[in-house]
PDB file of N, CA and C in Angstrom:
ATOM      1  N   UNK A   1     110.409 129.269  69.976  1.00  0.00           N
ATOM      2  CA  UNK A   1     111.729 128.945  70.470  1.00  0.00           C
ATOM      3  C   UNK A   1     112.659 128.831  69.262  1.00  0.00           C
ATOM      4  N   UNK A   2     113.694 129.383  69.350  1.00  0.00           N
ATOM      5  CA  UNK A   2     114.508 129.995  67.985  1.00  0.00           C
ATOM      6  C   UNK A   2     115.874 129.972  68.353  1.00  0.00           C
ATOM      7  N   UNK A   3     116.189 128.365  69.262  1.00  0.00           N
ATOM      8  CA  UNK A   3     117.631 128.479  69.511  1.00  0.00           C
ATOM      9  C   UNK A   3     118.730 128.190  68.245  1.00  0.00           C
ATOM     10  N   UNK A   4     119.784 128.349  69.070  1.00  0.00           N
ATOM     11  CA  UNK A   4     120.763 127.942  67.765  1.00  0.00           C
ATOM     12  C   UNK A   4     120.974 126.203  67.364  1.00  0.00           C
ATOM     13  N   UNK A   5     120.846 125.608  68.095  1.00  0.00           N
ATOM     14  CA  UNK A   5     120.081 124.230  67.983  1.00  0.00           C
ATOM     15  C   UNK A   5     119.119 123.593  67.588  1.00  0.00           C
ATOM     16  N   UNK A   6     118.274 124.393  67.262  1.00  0.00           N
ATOM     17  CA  UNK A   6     116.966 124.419  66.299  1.00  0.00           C
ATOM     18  C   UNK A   6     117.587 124.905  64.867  1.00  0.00           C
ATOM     19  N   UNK A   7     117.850 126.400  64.918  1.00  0.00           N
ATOM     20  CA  UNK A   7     118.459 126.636  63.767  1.00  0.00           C
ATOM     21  C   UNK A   7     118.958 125.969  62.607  1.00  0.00           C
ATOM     22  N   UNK A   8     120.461 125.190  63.854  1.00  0.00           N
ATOM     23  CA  UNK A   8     121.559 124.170  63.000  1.00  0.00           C
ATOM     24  C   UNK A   8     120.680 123.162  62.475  1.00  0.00           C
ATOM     25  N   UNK A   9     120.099 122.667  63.350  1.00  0.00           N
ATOM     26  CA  UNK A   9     119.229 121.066  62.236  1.00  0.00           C
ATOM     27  C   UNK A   9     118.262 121.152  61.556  1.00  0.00           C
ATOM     28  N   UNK A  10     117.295 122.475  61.674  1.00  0.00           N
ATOM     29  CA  UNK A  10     116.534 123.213  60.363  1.00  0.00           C
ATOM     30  C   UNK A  10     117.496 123.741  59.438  1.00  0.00           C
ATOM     31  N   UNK A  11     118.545 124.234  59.602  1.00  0.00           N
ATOM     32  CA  UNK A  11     119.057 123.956  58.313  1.00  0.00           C
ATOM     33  C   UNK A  11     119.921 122.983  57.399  1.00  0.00           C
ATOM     34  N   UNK A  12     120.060 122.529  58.066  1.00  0.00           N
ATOM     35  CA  UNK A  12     121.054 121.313  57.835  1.00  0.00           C
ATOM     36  C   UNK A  12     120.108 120.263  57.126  1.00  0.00           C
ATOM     37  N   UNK A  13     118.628 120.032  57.452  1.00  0.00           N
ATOM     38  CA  UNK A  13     117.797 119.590  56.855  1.00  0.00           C
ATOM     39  C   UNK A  13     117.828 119.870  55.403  1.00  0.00           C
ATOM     40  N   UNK A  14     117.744 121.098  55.289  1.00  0.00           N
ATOM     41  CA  UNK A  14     117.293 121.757  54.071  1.00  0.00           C
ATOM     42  C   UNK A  14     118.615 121.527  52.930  1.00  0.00           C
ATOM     43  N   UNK A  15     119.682 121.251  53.330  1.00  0.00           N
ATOM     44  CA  UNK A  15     120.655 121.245  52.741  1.00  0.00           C
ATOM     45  C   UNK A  15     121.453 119.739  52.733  1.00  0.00           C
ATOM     46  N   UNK A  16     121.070 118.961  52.060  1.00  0.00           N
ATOM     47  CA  UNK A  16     121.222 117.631  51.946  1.00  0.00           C
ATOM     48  C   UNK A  16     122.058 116.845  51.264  1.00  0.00           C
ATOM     49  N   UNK A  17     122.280 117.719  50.104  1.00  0.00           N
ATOM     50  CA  UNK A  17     123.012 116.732  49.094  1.00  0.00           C
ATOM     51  C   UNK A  17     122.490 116.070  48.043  1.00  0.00           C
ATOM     52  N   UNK A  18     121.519 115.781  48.471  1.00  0.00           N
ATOM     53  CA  UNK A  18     120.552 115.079  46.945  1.00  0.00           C
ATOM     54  C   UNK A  18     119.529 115.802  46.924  1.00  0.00           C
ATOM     55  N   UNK A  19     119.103 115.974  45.594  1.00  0.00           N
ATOM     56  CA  UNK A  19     118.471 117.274  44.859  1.00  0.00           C
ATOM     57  C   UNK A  19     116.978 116.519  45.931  1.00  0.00           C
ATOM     58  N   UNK A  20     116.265 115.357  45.682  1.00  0.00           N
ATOM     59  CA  UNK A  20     115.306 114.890  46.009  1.00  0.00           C
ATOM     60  C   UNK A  20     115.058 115.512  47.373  1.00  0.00           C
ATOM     61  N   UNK A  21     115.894 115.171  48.243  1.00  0.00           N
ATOM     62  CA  UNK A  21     116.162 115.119  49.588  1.00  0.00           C
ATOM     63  C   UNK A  21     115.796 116.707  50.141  1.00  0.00           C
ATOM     64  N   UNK A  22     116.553 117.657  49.536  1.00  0.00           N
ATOM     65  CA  UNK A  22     116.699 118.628  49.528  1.00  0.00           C
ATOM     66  C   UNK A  22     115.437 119.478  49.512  1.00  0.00           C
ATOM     67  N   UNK A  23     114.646 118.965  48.348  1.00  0.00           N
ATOM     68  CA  UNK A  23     113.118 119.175  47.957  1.00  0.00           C
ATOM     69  C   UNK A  23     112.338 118.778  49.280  1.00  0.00           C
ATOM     70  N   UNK A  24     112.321 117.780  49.719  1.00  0.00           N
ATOM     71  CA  UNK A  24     111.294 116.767  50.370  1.00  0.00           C
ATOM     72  C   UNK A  24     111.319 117.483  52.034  1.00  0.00           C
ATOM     73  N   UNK A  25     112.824 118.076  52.387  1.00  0.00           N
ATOM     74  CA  UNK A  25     112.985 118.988  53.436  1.00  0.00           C
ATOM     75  C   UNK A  25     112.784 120.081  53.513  1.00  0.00           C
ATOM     76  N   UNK A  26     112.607 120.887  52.374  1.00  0.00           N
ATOM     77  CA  UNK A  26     112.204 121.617  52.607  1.00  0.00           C
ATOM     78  C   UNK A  26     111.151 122.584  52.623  1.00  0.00           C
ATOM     79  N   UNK A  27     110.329 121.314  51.890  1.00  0.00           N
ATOM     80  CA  UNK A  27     108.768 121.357  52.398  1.00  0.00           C
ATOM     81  C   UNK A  27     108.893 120.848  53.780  1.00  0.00           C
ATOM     82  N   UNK A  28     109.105 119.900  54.521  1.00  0.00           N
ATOM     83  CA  UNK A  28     108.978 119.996  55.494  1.00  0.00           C
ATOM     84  C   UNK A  28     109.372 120.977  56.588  1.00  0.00           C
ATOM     85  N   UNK A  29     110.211 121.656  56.356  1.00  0.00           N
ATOM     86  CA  UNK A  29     110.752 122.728  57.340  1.00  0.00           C
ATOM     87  C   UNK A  29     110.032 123.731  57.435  1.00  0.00           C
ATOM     88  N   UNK A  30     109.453 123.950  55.978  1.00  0.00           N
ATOM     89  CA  UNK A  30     108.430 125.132  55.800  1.00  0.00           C
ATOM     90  C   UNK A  30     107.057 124.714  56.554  1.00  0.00           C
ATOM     91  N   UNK A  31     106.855 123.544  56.451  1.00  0.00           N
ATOM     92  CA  UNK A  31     105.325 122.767  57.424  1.00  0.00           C
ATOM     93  C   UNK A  31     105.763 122.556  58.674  1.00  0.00           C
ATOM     94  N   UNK A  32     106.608 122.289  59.196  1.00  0.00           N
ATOM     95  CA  UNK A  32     107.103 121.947  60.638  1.00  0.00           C
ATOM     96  C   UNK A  32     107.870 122.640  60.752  1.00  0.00           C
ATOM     97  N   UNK A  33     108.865 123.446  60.762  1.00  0.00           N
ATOM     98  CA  UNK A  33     110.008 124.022  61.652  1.00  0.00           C
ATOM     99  C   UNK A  33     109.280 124.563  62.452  1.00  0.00           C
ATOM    100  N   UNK A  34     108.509 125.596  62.676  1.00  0.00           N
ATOM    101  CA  UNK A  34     108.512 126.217  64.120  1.00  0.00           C
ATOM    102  C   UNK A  34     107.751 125.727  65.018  1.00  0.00           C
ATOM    103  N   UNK A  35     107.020 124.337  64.319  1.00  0.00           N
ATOM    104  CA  UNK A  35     106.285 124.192  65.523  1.00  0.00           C
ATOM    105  C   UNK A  35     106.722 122.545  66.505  1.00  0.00           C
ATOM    106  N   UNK A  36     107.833 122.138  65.590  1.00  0.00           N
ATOM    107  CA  UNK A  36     108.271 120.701  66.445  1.00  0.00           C
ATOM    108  C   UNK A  36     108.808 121.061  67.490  1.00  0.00           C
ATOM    109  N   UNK A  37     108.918 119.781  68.454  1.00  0.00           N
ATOM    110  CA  UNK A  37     109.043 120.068  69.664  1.00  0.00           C
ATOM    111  C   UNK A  37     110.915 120.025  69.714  1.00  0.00           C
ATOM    112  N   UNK A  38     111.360 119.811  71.258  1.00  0.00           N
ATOM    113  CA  UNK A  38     112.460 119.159  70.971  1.00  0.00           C
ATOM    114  C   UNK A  38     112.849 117.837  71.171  1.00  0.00           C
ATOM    115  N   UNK A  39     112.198 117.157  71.491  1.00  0.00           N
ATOM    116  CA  UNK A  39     112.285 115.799  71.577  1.00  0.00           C
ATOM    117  C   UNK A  39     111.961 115.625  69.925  1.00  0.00           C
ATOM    118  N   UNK A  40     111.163 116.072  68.849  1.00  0.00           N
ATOM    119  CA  UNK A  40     111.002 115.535  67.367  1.00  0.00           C
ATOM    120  C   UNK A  40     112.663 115.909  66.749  1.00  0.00           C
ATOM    121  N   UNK A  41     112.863 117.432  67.448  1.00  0.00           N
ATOM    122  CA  UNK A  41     113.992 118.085  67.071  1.00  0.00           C
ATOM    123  C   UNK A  41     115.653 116.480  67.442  1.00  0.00           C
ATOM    124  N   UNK A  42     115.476 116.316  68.248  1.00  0.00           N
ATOM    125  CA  UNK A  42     116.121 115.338  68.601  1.00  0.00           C
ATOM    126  C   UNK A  42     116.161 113.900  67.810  1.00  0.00           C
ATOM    127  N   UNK A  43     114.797 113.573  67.333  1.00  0.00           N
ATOM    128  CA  UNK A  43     114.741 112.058  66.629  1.00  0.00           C
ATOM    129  C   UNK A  43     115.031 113.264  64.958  1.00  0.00           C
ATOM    130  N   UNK A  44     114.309 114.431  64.734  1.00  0.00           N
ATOM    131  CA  UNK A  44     114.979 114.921  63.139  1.00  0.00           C
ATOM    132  C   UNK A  44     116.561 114.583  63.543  1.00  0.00           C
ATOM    133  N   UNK A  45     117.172 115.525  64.561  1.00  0.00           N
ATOM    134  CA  UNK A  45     118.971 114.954  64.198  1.00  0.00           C
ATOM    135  C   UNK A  45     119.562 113.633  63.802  1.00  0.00           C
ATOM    136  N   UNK A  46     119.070 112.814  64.340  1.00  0.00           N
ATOM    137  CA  UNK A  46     119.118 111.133  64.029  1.00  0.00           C
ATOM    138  C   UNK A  46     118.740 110.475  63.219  1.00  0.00           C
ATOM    139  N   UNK A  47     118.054 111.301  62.399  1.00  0.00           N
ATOM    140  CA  UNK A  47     117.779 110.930  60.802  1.00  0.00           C
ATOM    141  C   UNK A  47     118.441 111.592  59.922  1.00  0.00           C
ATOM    142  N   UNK A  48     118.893 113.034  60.159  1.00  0.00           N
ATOM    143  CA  UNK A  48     119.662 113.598  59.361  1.00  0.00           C
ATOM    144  C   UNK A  48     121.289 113.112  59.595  1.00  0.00           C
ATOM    145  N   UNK A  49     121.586 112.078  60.488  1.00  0.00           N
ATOM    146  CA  UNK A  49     122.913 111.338  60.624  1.00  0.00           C
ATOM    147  C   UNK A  49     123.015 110.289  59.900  1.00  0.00           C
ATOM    148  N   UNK A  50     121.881 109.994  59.095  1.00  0.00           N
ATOM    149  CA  UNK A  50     122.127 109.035  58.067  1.00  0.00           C
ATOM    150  C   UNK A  50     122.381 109.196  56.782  1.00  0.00           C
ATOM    151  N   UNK A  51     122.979 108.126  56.095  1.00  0.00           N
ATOM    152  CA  UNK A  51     123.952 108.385  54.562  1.00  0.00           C
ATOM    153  C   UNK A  51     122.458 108.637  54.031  1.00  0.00           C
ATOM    154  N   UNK A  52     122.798 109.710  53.156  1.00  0.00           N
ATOM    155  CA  UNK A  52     121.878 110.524  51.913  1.00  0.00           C
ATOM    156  C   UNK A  52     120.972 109.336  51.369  1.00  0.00           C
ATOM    157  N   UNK A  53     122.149 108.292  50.933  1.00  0.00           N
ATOM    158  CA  UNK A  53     121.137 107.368  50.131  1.00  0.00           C
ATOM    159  C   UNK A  53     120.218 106.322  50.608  1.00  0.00           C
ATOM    160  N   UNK A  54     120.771 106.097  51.524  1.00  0.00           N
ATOM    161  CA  UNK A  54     120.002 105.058  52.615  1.00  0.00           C
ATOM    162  C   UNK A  54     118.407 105.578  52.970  1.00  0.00           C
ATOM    163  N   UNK A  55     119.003 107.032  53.658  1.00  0.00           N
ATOM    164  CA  UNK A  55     117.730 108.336  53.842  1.00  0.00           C
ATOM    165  C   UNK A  55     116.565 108.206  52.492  1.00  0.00           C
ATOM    166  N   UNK A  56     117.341 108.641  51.850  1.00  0.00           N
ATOM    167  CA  UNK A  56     116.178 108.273  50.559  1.00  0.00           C
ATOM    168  C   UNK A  56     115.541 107.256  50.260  1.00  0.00           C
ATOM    169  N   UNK A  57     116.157 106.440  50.258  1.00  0.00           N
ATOM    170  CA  UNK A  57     115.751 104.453  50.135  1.00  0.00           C
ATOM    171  C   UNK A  57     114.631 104.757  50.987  1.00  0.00           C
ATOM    172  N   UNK A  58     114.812 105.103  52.302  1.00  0.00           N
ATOM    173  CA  UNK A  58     113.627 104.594  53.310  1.00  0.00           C
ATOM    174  C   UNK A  58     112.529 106.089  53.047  1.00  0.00           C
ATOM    175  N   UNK A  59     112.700 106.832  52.752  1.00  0.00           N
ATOM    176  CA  UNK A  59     112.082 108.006  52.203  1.00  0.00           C
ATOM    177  C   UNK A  59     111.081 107.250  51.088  1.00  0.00           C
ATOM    178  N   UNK A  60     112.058 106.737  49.975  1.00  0.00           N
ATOM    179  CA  UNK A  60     110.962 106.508  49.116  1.00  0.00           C
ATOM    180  C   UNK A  60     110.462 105.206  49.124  1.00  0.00           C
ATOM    181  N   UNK A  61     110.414 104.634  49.973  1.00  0.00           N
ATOM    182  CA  UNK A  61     110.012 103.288  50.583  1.00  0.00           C
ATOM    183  C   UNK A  61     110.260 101.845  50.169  1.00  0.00           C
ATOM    184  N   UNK A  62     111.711 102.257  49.627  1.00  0.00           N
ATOM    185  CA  UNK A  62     112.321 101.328  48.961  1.00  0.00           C
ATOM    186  C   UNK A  62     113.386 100.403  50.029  1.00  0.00           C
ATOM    187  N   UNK A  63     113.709 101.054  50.770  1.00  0.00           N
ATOM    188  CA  UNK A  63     114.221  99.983  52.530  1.00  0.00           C
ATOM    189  C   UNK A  63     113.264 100.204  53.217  1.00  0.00           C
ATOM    190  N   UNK A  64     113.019  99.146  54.470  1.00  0.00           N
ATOM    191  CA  UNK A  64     112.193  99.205  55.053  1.00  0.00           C
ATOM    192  C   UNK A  64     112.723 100.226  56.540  1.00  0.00           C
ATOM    193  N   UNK A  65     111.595 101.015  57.055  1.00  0.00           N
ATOM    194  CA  UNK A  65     111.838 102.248  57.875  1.00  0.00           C
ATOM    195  C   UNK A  65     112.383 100.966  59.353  1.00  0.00           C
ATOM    196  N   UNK A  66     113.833 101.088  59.632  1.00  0.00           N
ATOM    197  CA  UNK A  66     114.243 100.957  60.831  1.00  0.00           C
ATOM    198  C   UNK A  66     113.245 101.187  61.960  1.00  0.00           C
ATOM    199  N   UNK A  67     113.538  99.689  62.948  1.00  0.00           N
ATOM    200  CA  UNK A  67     112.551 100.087  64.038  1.00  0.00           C
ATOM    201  C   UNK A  67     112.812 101.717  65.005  1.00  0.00           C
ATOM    202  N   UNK A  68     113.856 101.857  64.876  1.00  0.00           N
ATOM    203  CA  UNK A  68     114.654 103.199  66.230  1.00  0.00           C
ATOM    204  C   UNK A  68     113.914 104.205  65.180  1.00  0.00           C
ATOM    205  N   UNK A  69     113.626 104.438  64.228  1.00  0.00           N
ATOM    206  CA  UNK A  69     113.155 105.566  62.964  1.00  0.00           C
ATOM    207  C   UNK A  69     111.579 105.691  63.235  1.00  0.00           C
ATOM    208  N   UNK A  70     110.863 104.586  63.737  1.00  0.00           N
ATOM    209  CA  UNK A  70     109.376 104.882  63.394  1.00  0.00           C
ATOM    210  C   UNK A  70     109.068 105.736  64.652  1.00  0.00           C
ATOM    211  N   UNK A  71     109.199 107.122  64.034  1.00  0.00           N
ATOM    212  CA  UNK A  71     108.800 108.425  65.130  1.00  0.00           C
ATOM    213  C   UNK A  71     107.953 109.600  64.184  1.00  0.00           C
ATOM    214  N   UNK A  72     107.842 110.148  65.460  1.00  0.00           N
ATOM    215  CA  UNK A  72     106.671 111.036  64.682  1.00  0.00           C
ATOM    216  C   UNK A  72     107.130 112.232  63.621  1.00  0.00           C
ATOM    217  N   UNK A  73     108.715 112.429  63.585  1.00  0.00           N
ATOM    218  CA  UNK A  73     108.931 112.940  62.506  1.00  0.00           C
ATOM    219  C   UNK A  73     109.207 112.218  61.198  1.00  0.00           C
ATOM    220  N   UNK A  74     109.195 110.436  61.278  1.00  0.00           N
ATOM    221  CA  UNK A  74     109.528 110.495  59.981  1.00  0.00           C
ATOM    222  C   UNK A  74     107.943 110.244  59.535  1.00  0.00           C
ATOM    223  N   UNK A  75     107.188 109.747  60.465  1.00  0.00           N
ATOM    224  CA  UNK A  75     105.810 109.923  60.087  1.00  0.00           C
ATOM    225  C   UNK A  75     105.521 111.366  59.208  1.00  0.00           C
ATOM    226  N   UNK A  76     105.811 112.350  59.590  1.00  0.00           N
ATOM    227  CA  UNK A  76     105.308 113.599  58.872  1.00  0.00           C
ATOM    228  C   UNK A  76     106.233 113.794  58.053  1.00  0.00           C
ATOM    229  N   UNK A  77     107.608 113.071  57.703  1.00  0.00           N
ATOM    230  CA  UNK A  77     108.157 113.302  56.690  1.00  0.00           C
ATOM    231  C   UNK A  77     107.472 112.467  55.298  1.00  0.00           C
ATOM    232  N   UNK A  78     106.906 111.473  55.698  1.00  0.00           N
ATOM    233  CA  UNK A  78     106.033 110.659  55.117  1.00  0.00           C
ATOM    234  C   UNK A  78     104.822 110.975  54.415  1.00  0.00           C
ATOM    235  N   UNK A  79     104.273 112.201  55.147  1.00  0.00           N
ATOM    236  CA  UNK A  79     103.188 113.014  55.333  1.00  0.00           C
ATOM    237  C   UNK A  79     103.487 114.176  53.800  1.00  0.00           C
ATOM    238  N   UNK A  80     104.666 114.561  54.005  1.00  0.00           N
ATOM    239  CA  UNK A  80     104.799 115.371  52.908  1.00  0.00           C
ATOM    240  C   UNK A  80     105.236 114.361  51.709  1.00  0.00           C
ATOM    241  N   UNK A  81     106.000 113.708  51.610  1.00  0.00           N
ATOM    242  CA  UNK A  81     105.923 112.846  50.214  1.00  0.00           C
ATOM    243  C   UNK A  81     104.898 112.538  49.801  1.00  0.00           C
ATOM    244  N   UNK A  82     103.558 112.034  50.779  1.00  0.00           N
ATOM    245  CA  UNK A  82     102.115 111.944  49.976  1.00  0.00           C
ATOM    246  C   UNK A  82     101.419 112.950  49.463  1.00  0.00           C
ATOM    247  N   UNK A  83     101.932 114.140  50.016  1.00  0.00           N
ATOM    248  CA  UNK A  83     101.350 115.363  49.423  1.00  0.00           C
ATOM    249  C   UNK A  83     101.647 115.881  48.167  1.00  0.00           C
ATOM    250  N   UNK A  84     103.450 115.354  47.888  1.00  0.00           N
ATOM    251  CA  UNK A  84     103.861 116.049  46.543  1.00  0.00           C
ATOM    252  C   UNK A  84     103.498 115.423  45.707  1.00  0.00           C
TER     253      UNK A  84
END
């Protein structure tokens, strides 16, 4: 499934603003884009609505991950920071 709604927030991922960020998505897009659902597609938009730095803070586990956040994409975003 290869809508334009998929598209926009796979790329929009990838293009972040902070060099880190930028990195960390797009390993993930390359490991997950084609196969999340749209309900993950839905909780990714709602993470990518948050300020860059905040995103990162809880990325690098320096704020603690918001209760509305603990979903299964930031789990696998999690997934790739242990990998790099």
């Amino acid at each position: 499934m290869n809508t334009p709604f998929r598209k926009k927030i796979l790329h929009r991922a990838k293009y972040r603003g902070i060099k880190e960020l930028d990195i960390i998505f797009e390993k993930f897009v390359f490991r997950y884009g084609t196969v999340i659902t749209c309900q993950e597609l839905s909780e990714l938009q709602e993470i990518l609505n948050l300020p860059d730095n905040f995103l990162l803070d809880i990325v690098l586990k320096k704020e603690k991950l918001p209760a509305n956040l603990d979903n299964s994409i930031m789990k696998k975003i999690f997934l790739i920071c242990n990998d790099s």
